[in-house]
C-alpha atoms as a PDB file:
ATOM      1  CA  UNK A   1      13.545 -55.118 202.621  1.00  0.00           C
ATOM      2  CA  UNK A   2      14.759 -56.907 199.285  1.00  0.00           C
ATOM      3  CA  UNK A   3      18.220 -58.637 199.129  1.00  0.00           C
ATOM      4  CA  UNK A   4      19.669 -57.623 196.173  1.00  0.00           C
ATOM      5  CA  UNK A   5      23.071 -57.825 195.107  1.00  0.00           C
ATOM      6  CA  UNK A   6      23.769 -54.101 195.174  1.00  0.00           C
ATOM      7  CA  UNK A   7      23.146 -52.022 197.748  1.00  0.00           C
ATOM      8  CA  UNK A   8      22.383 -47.853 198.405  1.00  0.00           C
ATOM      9  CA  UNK A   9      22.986 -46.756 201.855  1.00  0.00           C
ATOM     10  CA  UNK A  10      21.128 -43.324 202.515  1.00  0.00           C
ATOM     11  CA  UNK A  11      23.084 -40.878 204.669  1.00  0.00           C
ATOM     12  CA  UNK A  12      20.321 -38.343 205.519  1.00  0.00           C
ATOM     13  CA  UNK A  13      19.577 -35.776 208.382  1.00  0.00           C
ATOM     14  CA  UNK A  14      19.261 -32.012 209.174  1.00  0.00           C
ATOM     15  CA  UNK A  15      21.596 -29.307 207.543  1.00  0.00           C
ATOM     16  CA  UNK A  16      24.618 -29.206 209.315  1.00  0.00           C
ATOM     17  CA  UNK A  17      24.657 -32.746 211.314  1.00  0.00           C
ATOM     18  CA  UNK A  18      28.233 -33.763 209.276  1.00  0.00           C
ATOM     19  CA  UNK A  19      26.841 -35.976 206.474  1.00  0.00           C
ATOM     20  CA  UNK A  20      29.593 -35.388 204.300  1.00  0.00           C
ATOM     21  CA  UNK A  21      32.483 -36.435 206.355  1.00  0.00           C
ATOM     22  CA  UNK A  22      30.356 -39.585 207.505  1.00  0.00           C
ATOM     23  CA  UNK A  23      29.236 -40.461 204.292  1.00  0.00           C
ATOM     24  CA  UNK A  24      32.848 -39.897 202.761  1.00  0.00           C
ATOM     25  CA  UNK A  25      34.449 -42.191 205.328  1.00  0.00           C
ATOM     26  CA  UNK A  26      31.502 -44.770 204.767  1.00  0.00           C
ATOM     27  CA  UNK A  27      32.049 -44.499 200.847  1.00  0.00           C
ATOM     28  CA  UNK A  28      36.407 -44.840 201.405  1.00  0.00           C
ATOM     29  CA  UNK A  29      35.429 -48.365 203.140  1.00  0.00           C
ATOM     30  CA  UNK A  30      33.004 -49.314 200.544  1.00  0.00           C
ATOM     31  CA  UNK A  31      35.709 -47.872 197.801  1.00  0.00           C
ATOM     32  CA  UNK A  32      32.288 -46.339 196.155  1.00  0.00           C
ATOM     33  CA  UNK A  33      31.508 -43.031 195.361  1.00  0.00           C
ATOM     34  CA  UNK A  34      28.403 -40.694 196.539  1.00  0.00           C
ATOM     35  CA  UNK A  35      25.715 -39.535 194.948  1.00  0.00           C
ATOM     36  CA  UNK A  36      25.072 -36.017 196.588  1.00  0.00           C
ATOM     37  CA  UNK A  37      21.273 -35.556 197.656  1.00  0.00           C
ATOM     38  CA  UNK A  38      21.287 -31.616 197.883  1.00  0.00           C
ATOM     39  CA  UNK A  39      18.733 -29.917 195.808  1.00  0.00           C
ATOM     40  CA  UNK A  40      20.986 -26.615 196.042  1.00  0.00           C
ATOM     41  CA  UNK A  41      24.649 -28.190 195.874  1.00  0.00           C
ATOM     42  CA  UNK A  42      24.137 -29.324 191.733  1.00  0.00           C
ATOM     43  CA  UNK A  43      24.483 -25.493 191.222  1.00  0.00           C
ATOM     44  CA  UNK A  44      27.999 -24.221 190.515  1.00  0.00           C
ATOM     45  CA  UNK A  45      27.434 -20.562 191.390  1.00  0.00           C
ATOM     46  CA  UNK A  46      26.325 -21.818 194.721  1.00  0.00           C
ATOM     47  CA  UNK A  47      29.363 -23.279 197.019  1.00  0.00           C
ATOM     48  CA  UNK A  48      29.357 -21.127 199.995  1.00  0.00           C
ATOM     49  CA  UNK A  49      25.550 -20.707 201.098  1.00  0.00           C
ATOM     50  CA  UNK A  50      25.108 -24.476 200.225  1.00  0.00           C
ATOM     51  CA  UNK A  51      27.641 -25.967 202.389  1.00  0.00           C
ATOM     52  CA  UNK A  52      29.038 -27.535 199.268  1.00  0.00           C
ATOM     53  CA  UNK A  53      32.079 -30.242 200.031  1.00  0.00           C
ATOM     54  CA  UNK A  54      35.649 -28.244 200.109  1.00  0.00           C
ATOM     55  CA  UNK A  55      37.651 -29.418 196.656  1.00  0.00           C
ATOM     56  CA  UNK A  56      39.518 -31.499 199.387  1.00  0.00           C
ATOM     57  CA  UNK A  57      36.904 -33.444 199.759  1.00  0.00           C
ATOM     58  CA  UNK A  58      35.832 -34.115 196.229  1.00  0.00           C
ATOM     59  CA  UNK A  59      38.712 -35.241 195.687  1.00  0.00           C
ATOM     60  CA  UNK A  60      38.810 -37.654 198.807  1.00  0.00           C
ATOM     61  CA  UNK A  61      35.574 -39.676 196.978  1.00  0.00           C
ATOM     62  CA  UNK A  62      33.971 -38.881 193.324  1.00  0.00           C
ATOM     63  CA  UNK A  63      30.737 -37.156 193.909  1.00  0.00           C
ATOM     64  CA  UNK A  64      28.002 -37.289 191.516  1.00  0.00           C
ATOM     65  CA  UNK A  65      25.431 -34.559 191.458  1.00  0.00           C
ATOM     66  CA  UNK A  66      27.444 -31.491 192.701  1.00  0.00           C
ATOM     67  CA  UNK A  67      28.736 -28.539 190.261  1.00  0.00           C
ATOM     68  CA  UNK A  68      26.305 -30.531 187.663  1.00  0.00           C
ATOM     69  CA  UNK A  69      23.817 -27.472 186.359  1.00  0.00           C
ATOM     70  CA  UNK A  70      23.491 -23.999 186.386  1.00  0.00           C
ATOM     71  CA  UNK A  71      21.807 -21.881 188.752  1.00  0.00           C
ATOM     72  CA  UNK A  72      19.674 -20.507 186.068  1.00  0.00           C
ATOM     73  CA  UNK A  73      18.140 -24.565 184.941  1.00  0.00           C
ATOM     74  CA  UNK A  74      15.452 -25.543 187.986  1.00  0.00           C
ATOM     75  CA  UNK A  75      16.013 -29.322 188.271  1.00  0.00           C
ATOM     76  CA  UNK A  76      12.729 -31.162 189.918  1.00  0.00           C
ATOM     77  CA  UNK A  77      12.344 -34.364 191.932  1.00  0.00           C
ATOM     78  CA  UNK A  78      11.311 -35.762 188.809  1.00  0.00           C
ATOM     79  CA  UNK A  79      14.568 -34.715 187.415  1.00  0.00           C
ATOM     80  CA  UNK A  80      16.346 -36.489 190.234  1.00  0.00           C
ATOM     81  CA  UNK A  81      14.945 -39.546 190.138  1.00  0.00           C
ATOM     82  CA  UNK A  82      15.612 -39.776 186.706  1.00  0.00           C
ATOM     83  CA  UNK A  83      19.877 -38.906 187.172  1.00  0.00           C
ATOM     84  CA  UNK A  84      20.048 -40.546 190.534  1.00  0.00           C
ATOM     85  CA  UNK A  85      19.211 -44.060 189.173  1.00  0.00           C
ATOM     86  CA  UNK A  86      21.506 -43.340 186.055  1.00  0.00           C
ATOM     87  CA  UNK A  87      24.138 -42.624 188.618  1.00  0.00           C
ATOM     88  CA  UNK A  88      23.552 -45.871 190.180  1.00  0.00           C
ATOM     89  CA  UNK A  89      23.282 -47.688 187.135  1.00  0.00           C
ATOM     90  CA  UNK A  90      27.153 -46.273 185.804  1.00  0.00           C
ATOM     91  CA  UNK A  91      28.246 -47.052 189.953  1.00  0.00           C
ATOM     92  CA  UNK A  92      26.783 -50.756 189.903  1.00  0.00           C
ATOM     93  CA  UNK A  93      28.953 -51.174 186.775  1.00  0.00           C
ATOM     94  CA  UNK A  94      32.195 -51.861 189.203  1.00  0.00           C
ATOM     95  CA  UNK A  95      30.882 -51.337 192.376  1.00  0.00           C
ATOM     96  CA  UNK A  96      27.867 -53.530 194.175  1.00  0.00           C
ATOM     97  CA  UNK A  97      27.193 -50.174 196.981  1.00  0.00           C
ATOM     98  CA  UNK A  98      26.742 -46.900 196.212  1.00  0.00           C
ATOM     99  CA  UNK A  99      26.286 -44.251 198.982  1.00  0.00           C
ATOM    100  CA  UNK A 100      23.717 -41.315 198.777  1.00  0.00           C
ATOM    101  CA  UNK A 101      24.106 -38.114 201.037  1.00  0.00           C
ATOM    102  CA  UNK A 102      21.894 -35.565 201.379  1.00  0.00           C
ATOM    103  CA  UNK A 103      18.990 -33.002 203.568  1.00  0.00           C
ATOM    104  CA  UNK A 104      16.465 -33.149 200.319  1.00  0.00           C
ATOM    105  CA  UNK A 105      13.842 -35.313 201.643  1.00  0.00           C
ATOM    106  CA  UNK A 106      11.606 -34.988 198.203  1.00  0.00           C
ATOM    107  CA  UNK A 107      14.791 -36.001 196.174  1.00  0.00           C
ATOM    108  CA  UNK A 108      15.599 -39.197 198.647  1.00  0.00           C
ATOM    109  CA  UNK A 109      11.862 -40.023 198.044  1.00  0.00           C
ATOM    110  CA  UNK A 110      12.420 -39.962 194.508  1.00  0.00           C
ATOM    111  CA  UNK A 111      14.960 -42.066 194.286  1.00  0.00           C
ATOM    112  CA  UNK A 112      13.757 -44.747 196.749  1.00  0.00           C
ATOM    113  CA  UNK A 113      10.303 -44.744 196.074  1.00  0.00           C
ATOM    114  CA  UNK A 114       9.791 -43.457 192.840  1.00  0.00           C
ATOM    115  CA  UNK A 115       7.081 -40.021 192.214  1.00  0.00           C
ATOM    116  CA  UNK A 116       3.680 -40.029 190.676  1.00  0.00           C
ATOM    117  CA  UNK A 117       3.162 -39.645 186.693  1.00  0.00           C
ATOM    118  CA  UNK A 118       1.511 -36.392 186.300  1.00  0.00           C
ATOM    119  CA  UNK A 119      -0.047 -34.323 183.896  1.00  0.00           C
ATOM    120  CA  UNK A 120       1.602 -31.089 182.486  1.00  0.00           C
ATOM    121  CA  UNK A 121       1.109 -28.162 183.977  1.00  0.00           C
ATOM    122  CA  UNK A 122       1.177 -24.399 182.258  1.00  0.00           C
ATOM    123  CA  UNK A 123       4.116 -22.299 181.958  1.00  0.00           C
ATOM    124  CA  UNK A 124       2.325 -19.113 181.819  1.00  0.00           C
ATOM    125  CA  UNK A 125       0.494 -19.913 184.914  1.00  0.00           C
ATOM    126  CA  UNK A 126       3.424 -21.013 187.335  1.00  0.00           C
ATOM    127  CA  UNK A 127       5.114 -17.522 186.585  1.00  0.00           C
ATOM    128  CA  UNK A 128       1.785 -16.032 186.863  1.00  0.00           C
ATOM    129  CA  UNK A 129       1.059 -17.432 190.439  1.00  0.00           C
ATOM    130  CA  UNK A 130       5.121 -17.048 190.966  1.00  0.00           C
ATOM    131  CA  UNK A 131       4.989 -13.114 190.295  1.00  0.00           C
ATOM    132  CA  UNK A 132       1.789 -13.139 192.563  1.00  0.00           C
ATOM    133  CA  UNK A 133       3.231 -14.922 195.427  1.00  0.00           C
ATOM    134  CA  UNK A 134       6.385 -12.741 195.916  1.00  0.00           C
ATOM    135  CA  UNK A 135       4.071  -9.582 195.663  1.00  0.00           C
ATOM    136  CA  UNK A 136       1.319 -10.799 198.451  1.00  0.00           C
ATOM    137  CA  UNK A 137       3.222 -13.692 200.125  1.00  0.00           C
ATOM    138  CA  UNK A 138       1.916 -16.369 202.430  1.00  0.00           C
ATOM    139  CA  UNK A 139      -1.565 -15.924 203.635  1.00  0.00           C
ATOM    140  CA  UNK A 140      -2.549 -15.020 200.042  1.00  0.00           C
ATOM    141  CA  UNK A 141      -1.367 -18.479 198.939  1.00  0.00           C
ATOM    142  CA  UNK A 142      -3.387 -20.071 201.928  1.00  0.00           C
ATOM    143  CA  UNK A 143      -6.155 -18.636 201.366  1.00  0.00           C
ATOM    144  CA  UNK A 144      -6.053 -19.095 197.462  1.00  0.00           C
ATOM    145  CA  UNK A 145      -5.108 -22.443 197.993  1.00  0.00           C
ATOM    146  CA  UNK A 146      -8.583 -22.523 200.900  1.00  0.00           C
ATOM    147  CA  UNK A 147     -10.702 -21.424 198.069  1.00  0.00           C
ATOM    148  CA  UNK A 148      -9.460 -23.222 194.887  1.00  0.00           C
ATOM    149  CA  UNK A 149      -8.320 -26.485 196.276  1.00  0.00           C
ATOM    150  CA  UNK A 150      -9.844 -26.999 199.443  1.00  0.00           C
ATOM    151  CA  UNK A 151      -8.995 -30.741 199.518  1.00  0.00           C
ATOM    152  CA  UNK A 152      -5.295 -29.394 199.585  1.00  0.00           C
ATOM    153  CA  UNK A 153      -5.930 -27.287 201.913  1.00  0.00           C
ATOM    154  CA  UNK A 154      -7.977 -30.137 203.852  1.00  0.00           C
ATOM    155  CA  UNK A 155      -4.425 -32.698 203.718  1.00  0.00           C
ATOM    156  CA  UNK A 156      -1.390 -31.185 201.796  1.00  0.00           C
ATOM    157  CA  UNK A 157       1.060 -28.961 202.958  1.00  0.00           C
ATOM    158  CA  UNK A 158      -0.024 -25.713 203.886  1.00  0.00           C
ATOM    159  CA  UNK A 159       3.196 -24.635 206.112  1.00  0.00           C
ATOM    160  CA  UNK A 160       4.937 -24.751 202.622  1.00  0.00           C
ATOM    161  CA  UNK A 161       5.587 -22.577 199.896  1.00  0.00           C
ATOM    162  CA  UNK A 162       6.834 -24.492 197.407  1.00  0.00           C
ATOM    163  CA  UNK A 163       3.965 -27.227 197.600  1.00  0.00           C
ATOM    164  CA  UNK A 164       1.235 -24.823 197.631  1.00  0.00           C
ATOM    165  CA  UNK A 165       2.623 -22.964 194.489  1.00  0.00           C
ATOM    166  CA  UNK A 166       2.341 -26.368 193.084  1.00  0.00           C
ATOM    167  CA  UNK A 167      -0.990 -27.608 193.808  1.00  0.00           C
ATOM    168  CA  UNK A 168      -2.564 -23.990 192.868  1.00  0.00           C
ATOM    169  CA  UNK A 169      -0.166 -24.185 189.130  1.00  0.00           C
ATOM    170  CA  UNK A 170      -1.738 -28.096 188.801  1.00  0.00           C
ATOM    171  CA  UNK A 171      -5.270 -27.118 189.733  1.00  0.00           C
ATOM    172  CA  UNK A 172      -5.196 -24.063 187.645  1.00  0.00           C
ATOM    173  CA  UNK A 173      -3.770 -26.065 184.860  1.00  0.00           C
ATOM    174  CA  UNK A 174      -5.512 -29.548 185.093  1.00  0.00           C
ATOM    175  CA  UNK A 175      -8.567 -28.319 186.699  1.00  0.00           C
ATOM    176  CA  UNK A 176      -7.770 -31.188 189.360  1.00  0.00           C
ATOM    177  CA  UNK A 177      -6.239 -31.071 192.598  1.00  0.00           C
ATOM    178  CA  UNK A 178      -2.709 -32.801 193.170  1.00  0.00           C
ATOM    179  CA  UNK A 179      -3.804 -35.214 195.336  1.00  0.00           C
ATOM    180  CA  UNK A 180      -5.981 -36.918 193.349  1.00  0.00           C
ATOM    181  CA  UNK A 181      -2.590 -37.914 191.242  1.00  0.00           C
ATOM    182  CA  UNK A 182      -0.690 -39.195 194.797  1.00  0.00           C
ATOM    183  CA  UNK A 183      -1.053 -42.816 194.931  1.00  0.00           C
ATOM    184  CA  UNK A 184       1.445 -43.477 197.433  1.00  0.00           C
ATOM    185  CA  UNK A 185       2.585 -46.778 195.355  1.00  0.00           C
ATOM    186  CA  UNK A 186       6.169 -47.385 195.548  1.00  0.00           C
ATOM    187  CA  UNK A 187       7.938 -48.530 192.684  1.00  0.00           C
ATOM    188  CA  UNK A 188      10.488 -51.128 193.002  1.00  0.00           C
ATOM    189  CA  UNK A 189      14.211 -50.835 192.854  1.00  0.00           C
ATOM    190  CA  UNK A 190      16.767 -53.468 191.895  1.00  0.00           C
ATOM    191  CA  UNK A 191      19.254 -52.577 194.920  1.00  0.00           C
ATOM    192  CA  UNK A 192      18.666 -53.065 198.802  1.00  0.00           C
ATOM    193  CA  UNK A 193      18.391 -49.652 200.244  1.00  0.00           C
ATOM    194  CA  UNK A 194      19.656 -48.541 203.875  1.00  0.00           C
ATOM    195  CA  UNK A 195      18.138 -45.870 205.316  1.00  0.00           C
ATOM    196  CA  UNK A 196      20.809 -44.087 207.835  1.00  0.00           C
ATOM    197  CA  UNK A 197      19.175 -40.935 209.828  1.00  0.00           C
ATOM    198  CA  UNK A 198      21.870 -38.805 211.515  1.00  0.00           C
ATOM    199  CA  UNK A 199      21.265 -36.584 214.724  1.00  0.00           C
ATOM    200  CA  UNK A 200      22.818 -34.883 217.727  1.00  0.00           C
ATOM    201  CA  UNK A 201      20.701 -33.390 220.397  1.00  0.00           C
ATOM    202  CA  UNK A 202      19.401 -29.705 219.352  1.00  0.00           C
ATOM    203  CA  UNK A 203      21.629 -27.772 221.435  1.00  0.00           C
ATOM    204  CA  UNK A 204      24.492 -29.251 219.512  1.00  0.00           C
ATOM    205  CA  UNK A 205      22.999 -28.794 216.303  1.00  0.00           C
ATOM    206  CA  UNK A 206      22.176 -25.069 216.885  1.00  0.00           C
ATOM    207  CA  UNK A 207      25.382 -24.480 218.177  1.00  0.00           C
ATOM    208  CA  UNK A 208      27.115 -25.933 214.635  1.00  0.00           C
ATOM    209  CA  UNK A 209      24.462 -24.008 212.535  1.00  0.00           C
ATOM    210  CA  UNK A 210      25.213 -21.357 214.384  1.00  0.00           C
ATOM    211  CA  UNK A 211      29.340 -21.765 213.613  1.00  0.00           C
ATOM    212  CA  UNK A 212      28.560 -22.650 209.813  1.00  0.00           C
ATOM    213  CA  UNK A 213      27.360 -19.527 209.555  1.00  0.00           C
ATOM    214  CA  UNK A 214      29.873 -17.908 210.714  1.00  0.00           C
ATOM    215  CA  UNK A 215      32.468 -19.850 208.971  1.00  0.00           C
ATOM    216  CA  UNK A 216      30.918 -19.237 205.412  1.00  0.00           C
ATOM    217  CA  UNK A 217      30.845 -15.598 206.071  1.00  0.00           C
ATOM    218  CA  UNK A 218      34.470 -16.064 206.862  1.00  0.00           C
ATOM    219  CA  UNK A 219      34.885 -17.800 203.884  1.00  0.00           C
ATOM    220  CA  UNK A 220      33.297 -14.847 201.796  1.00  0.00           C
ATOM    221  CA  UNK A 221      29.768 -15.708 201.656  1.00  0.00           C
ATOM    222  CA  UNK A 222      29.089 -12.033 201.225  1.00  0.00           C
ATOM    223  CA  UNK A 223      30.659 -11.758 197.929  1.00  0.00           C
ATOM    224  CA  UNK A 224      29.390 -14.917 196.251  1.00  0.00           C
ATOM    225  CA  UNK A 225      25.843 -13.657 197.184  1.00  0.00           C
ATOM    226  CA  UNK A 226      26.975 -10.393 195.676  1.00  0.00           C
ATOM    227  CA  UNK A 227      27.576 -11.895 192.534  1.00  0.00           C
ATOM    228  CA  UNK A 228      24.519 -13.616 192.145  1.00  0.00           C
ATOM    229  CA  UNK A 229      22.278 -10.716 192.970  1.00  0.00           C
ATOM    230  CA  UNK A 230      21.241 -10.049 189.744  1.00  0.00           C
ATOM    231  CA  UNK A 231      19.848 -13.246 189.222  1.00  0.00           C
ATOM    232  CA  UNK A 232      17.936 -12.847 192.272  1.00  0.00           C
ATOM    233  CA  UNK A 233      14.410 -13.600 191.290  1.00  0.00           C
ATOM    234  CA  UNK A 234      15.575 -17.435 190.561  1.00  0.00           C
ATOM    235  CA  UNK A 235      13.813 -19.919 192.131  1.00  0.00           C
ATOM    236  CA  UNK A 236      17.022 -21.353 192.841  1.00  0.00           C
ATOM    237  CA  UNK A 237      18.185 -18.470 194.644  1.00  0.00           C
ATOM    238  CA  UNK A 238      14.885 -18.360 197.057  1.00  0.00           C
ATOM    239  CA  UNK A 239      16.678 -20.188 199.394  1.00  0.00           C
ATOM    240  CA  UNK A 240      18.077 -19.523 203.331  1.00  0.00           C
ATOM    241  CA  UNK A 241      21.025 -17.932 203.174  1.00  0.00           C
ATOM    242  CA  UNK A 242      20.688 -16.094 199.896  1.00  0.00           C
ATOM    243  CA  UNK A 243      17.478 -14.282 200.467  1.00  0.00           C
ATOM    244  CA  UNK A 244      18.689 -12.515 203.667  1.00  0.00           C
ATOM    245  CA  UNK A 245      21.501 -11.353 202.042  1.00  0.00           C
ATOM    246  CA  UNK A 246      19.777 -10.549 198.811  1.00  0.00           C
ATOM    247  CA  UNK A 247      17.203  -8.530 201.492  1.00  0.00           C
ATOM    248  CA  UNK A 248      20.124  -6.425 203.525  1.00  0.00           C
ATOM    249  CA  UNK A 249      21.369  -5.717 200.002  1.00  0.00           C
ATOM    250  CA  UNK A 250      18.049  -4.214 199.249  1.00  0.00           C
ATOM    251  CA  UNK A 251      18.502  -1.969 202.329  1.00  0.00           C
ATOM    252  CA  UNK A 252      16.007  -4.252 204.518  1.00  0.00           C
ATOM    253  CA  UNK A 253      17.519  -5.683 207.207  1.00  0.00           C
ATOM    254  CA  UNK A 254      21.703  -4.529 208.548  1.00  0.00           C
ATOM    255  CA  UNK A 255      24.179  -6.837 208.136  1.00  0.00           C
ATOM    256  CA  UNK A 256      24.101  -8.095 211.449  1.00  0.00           C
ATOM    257  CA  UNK A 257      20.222  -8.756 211.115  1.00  0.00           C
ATOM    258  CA  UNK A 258      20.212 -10.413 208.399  1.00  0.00           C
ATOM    259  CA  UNK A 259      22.715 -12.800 209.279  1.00  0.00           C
ATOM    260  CA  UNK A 260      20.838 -13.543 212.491  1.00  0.00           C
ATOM    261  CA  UNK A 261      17.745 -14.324 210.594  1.00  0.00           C
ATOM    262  CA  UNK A 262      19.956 -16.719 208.364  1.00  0.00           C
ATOM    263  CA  UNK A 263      20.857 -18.590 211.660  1.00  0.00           C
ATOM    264  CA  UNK A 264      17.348 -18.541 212.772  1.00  0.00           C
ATOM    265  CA  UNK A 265      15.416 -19.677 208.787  1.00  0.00           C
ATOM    266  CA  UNK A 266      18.327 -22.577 209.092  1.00  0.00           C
ATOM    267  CA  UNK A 267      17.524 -23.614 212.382  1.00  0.00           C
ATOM    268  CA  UNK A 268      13.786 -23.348 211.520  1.00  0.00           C
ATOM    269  CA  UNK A 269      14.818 -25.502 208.270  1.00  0.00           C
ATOM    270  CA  UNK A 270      16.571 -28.440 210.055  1.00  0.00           C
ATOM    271  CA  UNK A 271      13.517 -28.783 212.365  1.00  0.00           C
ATOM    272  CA  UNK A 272      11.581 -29.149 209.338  1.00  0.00           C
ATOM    273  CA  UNK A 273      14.205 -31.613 207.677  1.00  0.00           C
ATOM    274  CA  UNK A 274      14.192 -33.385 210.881  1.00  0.00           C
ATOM    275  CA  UNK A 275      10.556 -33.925 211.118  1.00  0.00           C
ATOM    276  CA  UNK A 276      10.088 -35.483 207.423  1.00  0.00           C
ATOM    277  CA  UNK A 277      13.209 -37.897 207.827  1.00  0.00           C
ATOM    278  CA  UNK A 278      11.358 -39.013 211.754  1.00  0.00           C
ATOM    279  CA  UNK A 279       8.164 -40.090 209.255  1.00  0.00           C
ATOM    280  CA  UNK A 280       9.703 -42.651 207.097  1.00  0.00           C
ATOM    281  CA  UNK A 281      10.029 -45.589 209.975  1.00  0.00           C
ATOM    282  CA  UNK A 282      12.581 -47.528 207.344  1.00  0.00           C
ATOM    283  CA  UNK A 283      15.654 -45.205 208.936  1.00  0.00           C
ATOM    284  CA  UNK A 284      17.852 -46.255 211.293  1.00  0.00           C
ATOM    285  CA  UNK A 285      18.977 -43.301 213.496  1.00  0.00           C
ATOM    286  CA  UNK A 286      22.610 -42.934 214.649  1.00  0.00           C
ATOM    287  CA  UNK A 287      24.408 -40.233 216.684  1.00  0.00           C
ATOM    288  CA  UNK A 288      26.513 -38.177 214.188  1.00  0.00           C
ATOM    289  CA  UNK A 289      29.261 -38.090 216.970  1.00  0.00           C
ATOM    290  CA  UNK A 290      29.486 -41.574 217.340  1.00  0.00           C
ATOM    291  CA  UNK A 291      33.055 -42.707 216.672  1.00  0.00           C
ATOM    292  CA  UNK A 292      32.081 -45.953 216.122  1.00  0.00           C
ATOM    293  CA  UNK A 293      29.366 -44.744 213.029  1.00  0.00           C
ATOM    294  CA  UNK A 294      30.983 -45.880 210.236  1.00  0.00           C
ATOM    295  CA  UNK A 295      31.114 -49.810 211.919  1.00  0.00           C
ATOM    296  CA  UNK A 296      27.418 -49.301 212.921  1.00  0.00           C
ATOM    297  CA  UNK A 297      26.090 -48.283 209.626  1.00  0.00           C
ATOM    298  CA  UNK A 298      28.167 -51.318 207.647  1.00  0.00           C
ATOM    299  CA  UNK A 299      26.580 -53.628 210.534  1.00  0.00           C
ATOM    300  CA  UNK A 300      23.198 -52.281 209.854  1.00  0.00           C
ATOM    301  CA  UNK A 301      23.446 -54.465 207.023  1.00  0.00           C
END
């Protein structure tokens, strides 16, 4: 790891683990402010569903990144990278640490690591393969993805929908498949960066997904998704939590159903958050319970 002057400290982990609060209290000692990590939080229309911080807490420590866009713009990891480091940049100005909080693993990449330079790819034939994909769903993208790209199929991601709808858009448009464009060669940034990886054993964890759920139905999670059902189709709106709801409001599932299946797609979700974050041996993992966090994660300095 570089010693630079500045430094980032990542606070990552599964949905629902408490990075906010830790990563608040870590950015009051550092009197810094936090660069949110959320690939659903920048939206304004979506506060409930996403877990967003209360206005209590935005208020507690500036936050850059959150309310930013509208849910009808679809930001990339490309798109990150580039903001993220402009964040810094503006931060570094008066402060020399900056804290970063998040569950988007591709977005955390971006900013530590840099992305690949890649070709354009064709409008026409995302929506094309978009449209397609909602109509015949999952095994049609496998298998698609089998017969165009079957080096993608051979070592990309083929348990996920949003990276196979990529490769098949670039291989449709380029005529090559993605992975001949992933290098893996980091670029380097002019900041130290901390990786912190929060956990609690999974009974815990369910149990507070669980509760969340709960709680934002409480808090009128019914009505926000309500609102946004005529934007439904978004990209942005493909996402757990709104697409269950969007779903009983079609008449598919009851209430109760649906809101069982949102506790089960987040569960499913932080076991796939977890599992990405557990690759990238740089993080240092820390109970999210531990009283003493805030200490250990200055001392991991």
């Amino acid at each position: 790891m570089n010693s630079f002057v500045n430094t980032v400290y990542i606070i990552a982990g599964p949905t629902a683990v408490g990075k906010t609060r830790i990563a608040i209290d870590l950015a009051k000692r550092l009197h810094t402010s936090i660069i949110s990590a959320d690939s659903r939080q920048c939206y304004q229309e979506m506060s409930i569903g996403t877990a967003k911080p209360t206005q209590q807490e935005l208020q507690e420590v500036h936050h850059y990144f959150i309310d930013e866009f509208s849910v009808t713009q679809s930001l990339t990891a490309a798109d990150y990278e580039k903001l993220s480091l402009g964040y810094l940049e503006g931060i570094f100005k008066t402060n020399s640490a900056a804290v970063v909080c998040g569950g988007t693993g591709m977005y955390i990449q971006a900013l530590c690591n840099g992305l690949d330079e890649m070709p354009e790819t064709d409008k026409e034939i995302a929506e094309g393969i978009d449209r397609q994909y909602k109509e015949k769903g999952m095994e049609w993208l496998q298998q698609t993805i089998k017969k165009e790209d079957p080096v993608f199929y051979e070592k990309g991601e083929i348990q996920n929908p949003a990276r196979m709808m990529r490769a098949l858009i670039f291989m449709r448009s380029t005529g090559e498949s993605i992975i001949n464009y992933r290098t893996g060669v980091k670029k380097q940034r002019p900041f130290t960066i901390i990786k912190i990886g929060l956990e609690l054993s999974r009974d815990i964890l369910y149990e507070r997904i669980n509760k969340r759920v709960d709680m934002m139905v409480q808090e009128g999670l019914l009505d926000e998704v309500k609102r946004l059902y005529p934007l439904k189709q978004l990209k942005n709106l493909q996402t757990v939590g709104y697409s269950e709801l969007f779903e009983y409001m079609d008449g598919k599932y009851s209430l109760e159903d649906a809101l069982l299946k949102i506790k089960q797609h987040t569960r499913n979700y932080a076991k796939r958050q977890m599992t990405w974050f557990k690759n990238d041996k740089q993080t240092t993992w820390l109970r999210a319970d531990d009283e003493k966090i805030v200490d250990k994660i200055l001392l991991s300095k």
